[in-house]
Protein backbone atom coordinates (compact mmCIF):
# COMPACT_ATOMS: atom_id res chain seq x y z
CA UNK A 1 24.41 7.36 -16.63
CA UNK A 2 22.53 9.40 -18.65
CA UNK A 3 21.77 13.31 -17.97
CA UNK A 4 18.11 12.95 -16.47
CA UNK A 5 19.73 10.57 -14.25
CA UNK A 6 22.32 12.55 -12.91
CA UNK A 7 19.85 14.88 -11.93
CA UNK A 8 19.56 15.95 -8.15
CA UNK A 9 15.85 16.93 -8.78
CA UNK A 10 15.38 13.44 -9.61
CA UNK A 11 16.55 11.85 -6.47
CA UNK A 12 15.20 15.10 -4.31
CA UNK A 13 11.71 13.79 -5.38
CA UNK A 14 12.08 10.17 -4.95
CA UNK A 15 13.64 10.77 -1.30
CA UNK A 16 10.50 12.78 -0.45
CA UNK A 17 8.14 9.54 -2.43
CA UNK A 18 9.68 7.27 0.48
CA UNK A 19 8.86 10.16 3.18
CA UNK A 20 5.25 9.90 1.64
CA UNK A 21 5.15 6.05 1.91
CA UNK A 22 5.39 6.25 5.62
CA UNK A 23 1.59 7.87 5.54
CA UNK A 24 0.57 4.39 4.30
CA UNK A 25 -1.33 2.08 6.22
CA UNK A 26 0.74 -0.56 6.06
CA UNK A 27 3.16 1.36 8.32
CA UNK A 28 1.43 0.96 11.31
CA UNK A 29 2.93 -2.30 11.71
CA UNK A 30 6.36 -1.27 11.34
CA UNK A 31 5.92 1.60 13.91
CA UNK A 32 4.06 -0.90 16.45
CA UNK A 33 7.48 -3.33 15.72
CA UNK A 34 9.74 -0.30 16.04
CA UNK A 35 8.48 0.84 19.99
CA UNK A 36 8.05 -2.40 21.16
CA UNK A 37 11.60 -3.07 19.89
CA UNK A 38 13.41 0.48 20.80
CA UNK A 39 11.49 0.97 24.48
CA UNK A 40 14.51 -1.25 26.15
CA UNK A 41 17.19 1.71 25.41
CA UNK A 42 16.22 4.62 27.93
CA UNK A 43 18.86 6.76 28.81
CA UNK A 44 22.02 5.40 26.89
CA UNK A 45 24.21 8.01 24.93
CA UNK A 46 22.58 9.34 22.10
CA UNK A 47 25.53 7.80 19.90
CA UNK A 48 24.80 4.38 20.78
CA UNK A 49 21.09 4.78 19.98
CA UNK A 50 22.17 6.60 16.53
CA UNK A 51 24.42 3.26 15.61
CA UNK A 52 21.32 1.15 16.49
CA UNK A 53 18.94 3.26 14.77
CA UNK A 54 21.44 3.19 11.58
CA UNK A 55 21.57 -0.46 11.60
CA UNK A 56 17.46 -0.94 11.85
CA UNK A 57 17.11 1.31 9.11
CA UNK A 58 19.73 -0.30 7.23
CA UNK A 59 18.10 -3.30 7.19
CA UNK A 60 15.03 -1.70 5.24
CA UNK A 61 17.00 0.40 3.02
CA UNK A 62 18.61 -3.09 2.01
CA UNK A 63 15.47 -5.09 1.50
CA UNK A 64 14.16 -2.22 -0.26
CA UNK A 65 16.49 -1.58 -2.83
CA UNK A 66 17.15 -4.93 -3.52
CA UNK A 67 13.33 -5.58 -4.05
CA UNK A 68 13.24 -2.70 -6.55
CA UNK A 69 16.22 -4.09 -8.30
CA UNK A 70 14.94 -7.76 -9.03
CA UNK A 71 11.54 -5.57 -10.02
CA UNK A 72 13.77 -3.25 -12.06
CA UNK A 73 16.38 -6.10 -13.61
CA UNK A 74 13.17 -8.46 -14.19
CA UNK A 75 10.88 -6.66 -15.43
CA UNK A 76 8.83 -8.99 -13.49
CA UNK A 77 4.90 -8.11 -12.81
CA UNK A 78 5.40 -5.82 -9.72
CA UNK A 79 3.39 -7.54 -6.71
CA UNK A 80 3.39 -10.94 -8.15
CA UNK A 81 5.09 -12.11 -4.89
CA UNK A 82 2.06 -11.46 -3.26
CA UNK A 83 -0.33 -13.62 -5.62
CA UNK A 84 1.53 -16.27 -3.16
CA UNK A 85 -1.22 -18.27 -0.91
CA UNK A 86 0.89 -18.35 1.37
CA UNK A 87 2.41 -14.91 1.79
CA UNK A 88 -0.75 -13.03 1.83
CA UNK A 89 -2.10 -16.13 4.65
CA UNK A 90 1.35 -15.23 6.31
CA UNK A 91 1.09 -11.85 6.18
CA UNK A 92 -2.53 -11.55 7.52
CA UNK A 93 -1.54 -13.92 10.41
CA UNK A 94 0.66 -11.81 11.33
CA UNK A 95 -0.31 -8.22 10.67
CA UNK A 96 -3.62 -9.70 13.28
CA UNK A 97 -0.60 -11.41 15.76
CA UNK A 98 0.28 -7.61 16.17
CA UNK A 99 -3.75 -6.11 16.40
CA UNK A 100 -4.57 -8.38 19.58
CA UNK A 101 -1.52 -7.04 21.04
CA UNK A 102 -2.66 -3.64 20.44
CA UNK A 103 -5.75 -4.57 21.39
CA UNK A 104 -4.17 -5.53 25.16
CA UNK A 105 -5.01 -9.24 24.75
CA UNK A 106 -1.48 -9.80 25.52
CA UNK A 107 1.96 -8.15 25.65
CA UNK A 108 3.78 -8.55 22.01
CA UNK A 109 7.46 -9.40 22.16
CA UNK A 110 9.84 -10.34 19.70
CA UNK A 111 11.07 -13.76 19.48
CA UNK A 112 14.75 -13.99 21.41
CA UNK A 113 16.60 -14.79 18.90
CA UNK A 114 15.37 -11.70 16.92
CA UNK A 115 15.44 -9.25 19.44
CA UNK A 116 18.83 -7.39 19.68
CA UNK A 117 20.57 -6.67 22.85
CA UNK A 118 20.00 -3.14 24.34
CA UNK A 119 23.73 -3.15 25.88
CA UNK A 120 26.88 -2.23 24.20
CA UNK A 121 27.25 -1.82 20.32
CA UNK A 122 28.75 -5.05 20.02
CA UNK A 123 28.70 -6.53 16.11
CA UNK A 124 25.67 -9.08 17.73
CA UNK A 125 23.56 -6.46 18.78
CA UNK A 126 23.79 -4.58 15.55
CA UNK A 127 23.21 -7.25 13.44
CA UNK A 128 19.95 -8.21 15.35
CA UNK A 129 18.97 -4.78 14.78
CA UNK A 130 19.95 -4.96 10.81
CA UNK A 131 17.36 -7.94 10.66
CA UNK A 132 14.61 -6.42 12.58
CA UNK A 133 14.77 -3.85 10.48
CA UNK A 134 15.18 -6.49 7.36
CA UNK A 135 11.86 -8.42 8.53
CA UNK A 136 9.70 -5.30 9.64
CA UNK A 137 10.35 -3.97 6.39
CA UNK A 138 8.31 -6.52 4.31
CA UNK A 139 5.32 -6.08 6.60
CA UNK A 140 5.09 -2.84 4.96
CA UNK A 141 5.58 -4.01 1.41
CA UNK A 142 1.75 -4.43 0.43
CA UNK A 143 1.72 -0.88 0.59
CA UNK A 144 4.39 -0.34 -2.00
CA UNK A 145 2.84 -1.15 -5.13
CA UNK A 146 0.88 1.39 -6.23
CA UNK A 147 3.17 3.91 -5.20
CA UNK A 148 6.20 2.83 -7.02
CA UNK A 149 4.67 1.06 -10.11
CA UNK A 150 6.01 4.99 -11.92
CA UNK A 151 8.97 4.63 -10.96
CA UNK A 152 9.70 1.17 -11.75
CA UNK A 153 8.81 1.72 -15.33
CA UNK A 154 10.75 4.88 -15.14
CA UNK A 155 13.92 3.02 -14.39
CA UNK A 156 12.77 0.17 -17.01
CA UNK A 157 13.20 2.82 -19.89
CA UNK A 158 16.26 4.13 -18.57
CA UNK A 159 18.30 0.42 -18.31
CA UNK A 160 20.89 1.51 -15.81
CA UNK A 161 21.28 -1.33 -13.13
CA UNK A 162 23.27 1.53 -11.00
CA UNK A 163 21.03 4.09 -11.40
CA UNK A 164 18.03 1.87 -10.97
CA UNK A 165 19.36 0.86 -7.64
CA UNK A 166 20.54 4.24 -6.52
CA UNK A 167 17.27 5.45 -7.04
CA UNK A 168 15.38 2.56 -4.87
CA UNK A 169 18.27 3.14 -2.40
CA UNK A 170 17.45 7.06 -1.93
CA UNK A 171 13.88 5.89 -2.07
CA UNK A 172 14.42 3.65 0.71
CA UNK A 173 16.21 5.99 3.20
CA UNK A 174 13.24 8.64 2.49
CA UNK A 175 10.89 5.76 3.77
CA UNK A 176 13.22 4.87 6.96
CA UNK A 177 14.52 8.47 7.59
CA UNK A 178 11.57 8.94 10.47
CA UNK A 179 12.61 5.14 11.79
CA UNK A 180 15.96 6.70 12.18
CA UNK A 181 15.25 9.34 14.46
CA UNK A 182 12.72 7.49 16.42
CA UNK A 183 15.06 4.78 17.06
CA UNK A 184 17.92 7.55 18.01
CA UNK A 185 15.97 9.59 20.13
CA UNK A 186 14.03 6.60 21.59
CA UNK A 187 14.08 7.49 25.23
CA UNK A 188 11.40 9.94 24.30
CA UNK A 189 9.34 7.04 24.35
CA UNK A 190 10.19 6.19 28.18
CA UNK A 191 8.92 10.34 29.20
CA UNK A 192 5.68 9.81 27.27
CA UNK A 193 2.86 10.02 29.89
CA UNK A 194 2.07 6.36 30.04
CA UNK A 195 -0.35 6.67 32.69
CA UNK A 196 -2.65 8.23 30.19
CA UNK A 197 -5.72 7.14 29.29
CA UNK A 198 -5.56 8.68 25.87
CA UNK A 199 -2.54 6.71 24.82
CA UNK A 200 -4.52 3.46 25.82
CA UNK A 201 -6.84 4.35 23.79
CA UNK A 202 -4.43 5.43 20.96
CA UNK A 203 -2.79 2.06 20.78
CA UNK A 204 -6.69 0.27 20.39
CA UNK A 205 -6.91 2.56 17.74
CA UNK A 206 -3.57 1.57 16.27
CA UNK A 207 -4.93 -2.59 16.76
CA UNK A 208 -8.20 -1.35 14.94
CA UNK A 209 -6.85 -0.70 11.96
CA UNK A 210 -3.83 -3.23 12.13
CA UNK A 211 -7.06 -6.06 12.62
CA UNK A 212 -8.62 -4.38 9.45
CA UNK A 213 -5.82 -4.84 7.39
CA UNK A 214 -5.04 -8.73 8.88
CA UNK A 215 -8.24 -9.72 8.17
CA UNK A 216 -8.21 -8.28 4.71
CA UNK A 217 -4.93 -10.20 4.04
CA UNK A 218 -6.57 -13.38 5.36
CA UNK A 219 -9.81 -12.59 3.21
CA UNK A 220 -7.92 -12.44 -0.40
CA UNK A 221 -5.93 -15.33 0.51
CA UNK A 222 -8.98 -17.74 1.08
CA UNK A 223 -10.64 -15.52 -2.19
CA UNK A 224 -13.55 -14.81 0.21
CA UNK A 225 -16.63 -12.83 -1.34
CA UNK A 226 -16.95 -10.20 1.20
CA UNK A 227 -13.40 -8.36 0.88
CA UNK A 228 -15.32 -5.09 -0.09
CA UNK A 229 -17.01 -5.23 3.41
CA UNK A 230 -14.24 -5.54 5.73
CA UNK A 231 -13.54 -1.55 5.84
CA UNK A 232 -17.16 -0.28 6.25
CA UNK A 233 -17.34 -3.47 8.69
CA UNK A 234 -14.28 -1.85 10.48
CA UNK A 235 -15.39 1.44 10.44
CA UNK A 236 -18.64 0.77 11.83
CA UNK A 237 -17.49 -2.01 14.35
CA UNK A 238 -13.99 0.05 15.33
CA UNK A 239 -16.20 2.92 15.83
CA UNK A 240 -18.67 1.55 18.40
CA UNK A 241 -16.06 0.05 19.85
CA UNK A 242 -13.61 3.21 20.60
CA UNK A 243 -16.41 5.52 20.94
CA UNK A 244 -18.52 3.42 23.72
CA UNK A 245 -16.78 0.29 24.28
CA UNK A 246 -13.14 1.33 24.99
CA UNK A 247 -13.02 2.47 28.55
CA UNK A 248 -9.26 3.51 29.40
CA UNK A 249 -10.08 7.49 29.03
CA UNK A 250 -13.41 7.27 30.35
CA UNK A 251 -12.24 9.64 33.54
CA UNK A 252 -11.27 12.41 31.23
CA UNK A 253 -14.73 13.76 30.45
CA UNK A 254 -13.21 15.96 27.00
CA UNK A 255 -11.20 13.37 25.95
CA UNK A 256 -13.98 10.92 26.41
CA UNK A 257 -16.13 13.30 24.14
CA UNK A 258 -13.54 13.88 21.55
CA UNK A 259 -13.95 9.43 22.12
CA UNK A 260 -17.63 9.84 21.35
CA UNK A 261 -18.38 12.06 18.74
CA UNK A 262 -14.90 10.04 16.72
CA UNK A 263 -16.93 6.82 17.19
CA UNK A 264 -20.23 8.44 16.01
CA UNK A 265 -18.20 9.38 12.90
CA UNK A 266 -16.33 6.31 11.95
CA UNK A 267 -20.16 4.69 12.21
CA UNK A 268 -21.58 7.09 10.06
CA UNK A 269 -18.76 6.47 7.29
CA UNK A 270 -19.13 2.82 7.51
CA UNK A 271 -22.98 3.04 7.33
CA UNK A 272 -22.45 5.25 4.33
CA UNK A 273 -20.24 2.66 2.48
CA UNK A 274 -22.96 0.03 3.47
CA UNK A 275 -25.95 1.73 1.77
CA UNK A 276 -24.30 3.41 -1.07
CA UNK A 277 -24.87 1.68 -4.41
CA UNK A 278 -22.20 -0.64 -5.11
CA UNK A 279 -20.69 -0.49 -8.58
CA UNK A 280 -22.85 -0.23 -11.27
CA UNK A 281 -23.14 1.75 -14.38
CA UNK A 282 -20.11 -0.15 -16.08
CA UNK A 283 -20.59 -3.73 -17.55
CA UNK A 284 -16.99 -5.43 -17.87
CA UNK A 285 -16.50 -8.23 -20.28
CA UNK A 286 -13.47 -10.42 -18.48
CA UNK A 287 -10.24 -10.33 -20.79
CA UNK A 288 -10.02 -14.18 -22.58
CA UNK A 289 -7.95 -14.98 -25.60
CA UNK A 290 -8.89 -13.15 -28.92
CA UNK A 291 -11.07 -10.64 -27.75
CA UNK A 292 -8.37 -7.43 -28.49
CA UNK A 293 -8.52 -8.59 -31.24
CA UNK A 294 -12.35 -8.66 -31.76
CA UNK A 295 -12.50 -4.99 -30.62
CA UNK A 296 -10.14 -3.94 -33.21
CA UNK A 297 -11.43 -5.92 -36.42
CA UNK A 298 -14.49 -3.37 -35.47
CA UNK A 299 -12.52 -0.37 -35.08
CA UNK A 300 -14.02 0.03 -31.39
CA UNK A 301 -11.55 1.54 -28.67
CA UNK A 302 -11.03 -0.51 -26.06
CA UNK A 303 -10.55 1.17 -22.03
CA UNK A 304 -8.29 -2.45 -20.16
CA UNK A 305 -8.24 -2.32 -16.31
CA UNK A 306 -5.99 -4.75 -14.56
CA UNK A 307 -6.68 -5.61 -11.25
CA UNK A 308 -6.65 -7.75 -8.31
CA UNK A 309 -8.30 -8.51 -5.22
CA UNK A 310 -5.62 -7.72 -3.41
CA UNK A 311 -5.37 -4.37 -4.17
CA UNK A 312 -7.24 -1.18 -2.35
CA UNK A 313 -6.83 0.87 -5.14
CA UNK A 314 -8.56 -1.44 -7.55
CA UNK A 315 -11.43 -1.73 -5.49
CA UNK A 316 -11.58 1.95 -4.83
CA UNK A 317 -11.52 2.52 -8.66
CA UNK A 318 -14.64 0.13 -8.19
CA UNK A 319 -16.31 2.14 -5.80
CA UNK A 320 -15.61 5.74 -6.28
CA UNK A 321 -14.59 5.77 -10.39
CA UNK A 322 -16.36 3.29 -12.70
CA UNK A 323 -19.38 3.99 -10.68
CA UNK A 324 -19.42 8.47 -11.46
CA UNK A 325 -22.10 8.68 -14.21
CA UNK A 326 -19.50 10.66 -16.08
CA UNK A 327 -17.41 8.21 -16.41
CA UNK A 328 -19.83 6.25 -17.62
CA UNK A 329 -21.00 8.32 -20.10
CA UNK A 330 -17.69 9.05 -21.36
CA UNK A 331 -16.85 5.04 -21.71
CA UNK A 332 -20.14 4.42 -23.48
CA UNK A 333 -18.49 4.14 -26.53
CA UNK A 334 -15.96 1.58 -25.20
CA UNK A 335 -15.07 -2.32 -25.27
CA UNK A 336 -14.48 -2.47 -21.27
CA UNK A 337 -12.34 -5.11 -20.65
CA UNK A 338 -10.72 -6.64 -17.09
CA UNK A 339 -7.83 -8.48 -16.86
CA UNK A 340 -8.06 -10.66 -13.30
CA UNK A 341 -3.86 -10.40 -12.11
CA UNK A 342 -4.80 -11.47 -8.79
CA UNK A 343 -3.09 -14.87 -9.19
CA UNK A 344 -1.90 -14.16 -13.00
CA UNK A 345 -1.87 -18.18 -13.30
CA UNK A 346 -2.97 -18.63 -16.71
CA UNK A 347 -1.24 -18.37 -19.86
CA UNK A 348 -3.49 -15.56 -21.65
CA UNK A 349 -3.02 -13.00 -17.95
CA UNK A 350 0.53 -13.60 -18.44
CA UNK A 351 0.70 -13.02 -22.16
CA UNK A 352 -0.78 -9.67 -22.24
CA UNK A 353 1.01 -8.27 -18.98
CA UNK A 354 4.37 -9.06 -20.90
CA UNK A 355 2.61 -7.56 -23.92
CA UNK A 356 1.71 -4.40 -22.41
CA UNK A 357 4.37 -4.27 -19.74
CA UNK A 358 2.09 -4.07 -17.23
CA UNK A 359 4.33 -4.03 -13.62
CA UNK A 360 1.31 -3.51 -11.07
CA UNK A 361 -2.11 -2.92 -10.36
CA UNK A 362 -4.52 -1.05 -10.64
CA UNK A 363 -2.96 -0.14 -14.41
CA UNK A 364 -5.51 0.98 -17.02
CA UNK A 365 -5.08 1.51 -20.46
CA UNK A 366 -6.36 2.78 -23.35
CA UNK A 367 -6.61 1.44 -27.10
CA UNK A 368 -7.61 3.08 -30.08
CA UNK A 369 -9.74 1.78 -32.91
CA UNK A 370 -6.64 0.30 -34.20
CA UNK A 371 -5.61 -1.64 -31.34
CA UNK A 372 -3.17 0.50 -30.49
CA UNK A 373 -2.22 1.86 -26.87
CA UNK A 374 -3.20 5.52 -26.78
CA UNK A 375 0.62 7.49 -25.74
CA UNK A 376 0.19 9.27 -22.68
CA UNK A 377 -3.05 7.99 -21.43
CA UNK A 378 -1.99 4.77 -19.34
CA UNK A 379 -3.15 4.96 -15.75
CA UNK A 380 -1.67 3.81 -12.65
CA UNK A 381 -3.27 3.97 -9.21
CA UNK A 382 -6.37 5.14 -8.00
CA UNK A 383 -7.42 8.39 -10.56
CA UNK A 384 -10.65 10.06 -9.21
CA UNK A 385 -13.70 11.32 -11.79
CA UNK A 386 -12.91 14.33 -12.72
CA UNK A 387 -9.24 13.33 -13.36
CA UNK A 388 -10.25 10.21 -15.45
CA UNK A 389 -12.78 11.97 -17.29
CA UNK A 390 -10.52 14.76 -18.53
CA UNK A 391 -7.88 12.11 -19.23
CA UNK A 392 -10.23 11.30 -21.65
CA UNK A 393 -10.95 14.45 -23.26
CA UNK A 394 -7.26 15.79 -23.26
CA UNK A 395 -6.20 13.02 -25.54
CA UNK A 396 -9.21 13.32 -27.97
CA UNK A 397 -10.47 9.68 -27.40
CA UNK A 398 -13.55 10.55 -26.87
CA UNK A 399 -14.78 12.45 -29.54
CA UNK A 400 -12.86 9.62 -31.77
CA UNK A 401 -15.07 6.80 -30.08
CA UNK A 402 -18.20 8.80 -30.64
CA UNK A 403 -19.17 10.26 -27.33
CA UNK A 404 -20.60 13.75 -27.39
């Protein structure tokens, strides 16, 4: 191993990365999964819970690092599993499978033959636990992308298979570290007040969102126009629906205004999305054969966004970014250019993400008048205005392209 990667700091941060992953909100399934699957175990010793615990969060740690090793041995475009028809179908059919239970159209409950015994240790029971925890852990995986896309290309400079895996492994057990000590102390679950209107009314919140997210899933899969409507839809439809609708807290008068005035302002940021001006301000020329090539025979720099519809941060780049007049202003001077890896089917997408080593989306990068990438400049994840803008100053682009 080399120095950098022998250093603590280095796996310090990356533990507290996979703490951070759990505020995505692809997690909500996995926590849904995780009581439904722990509430059996009430008052057994607390080192019987631990083993079980261990063994569910084994099971993510493994699918985990082994995803980020295939990513990290490949080289492979990070995500492209989920260009897959049939994965992101899957995984919307599901993720809404787990809203209407949420939603208390029916009780969820995991199949029998996935569902681990509650009694004894025995190898069995552990091993149903290890593939719980195995399964639950790809309903999460959507979520991983963005997140990760650094540190995948930091391990693809640093070509050490062990300390490529060692780092997705510490990764891992930062994102299942909270699993762990819900599963050991799990009969806190049991002395939760379940009579409680307000934990009703926090699980239709938790099937809110989960629906959200289903239906988004089911919406890129079928390519459907209106994917940049379902979360001001949500917003504006979950709102009326917990603030008015929902009526399990409706005896607690201050809960039932905390109910209200929450409702009134998930409506009011969904009616905001609605009526702000979509896009705008930035023309994009789709990326085709030939056409870096155009850009630099004229000594014009070039800004290329990859994206796909898939992705939240792309379309929040979209919304919030590309549509800031100072970004505009700043990319005047530009050849804007989109590369579509939503399904990365065609020989050209493929070509120049192996040429630019591009392993997820949203990446954008920069080219000068040469053609060449601009060091230091490439982008991944959602970048607000200011931070995009000044991106663009720091590396002298801009006065290069002729921008004032």
């Amino acid at each position: 191993m080399t120095e950098l990667s022998q250093s603590p700091f280095i796996f310090l941060s990356v533990f507290f990365l996979g703490l951070g992953l759990n505020l995505t909100p692809c997690v909500y399934p996995m926590l849904s999964i995780t009581i439904s699957l722990f509430r059996g175990a009430k008052e057994e010793p607390r080192g019987r819970a631990f083993m079980k615990a261990l063994a569910y969060v084994s099971g993510m740690v493994t699918m985990y690092s082994g995803l980020g090793l295939v990513a990290a041995m490949t080289g492979s475009f990070f995500g492209e599993w989920l260009q897959n028809f049939w994965v992101q179908l899957g995984t919307g059919i599901l993720v809404i499978g787990l809203a209407c239970s949420m939603l208390g159209l029916y009780q969820f409950r995991l199949p029998a033959w996935l569902v681990p015994s509650y009694q004894g240790t025995a190898k069995g029971a552990l091993l149903g636990f290890f593939i719980s925890g195995l399964l639950v852990g790809i309903v999460a995986a959507p979520c991983m992308g963005p997140a990760v896309l650094a540190l995948l290309t930091f391990v693809s400079v640093q070509q050490d298979i062990v300390f490529g895996f060692s780092l997705f492994f510490v990764m891992a057990l930062g994102l299942g570290a909270p699993y762990l000590v819900l599963g050991t102390y799990s009969g806190l679950l049991a002395k939760l007040p379940k009579s409680g209107g307000w934990l009703v009314w926090f699980e239709r919140l938790m099937g809110v969102v989960l629906l959200t997210f289903g239906i988004f899933y089911v919406a890129i899969a079928f390519k459907w126009p209106f994917v940049k409507w379902i979360v001001p839809g949500a917003f504006v439809a979950g709102g009326l629906y917990l603030g008015w609708i929902e009526r399990s807290a409706r005896l607690a008068k201050s809960f039932f205004a905390f109910q209200w005035v929450l409702g009134a302002v998930a409506v009011a940021i969904g009616l905001f999305f609605f009526f702000t001006p979509q896009g705008g301000g930035i023309a994009w020329e789709e990326y085709r054969a030939g056409i870096l090539e155009e850009a630099g025979a004229s000594g014009q720099p070039v800004i290329l966004d990859f994206y796909a519809d898939w992705c939240i941060p792309c379309h929040e780049l979209d919304q919030f970014t590309y549509s800031d007049p100072k970004v505009v202003k700043a990319l005047r001077s530009f050849r804007k250019i989109k590369v579509d890896a939503t399904s990365a089917d065609t020989d050209e997408v493929r070509d120049v993400i192996r040429r630019f080593e591009v392993f997820g989306v949203p990446t954008v990068i920069f080219l000068d008048e040469k053609g060449l990438e601009v060091p230091g400049l490439r982008m991944n994840g959602f970048v607000g205005p200011d931070e995009f803008v000044d991106s663009i100053r720091s590396s002298g682009l801009e006065n290069r392209s002729g921008n004032e």
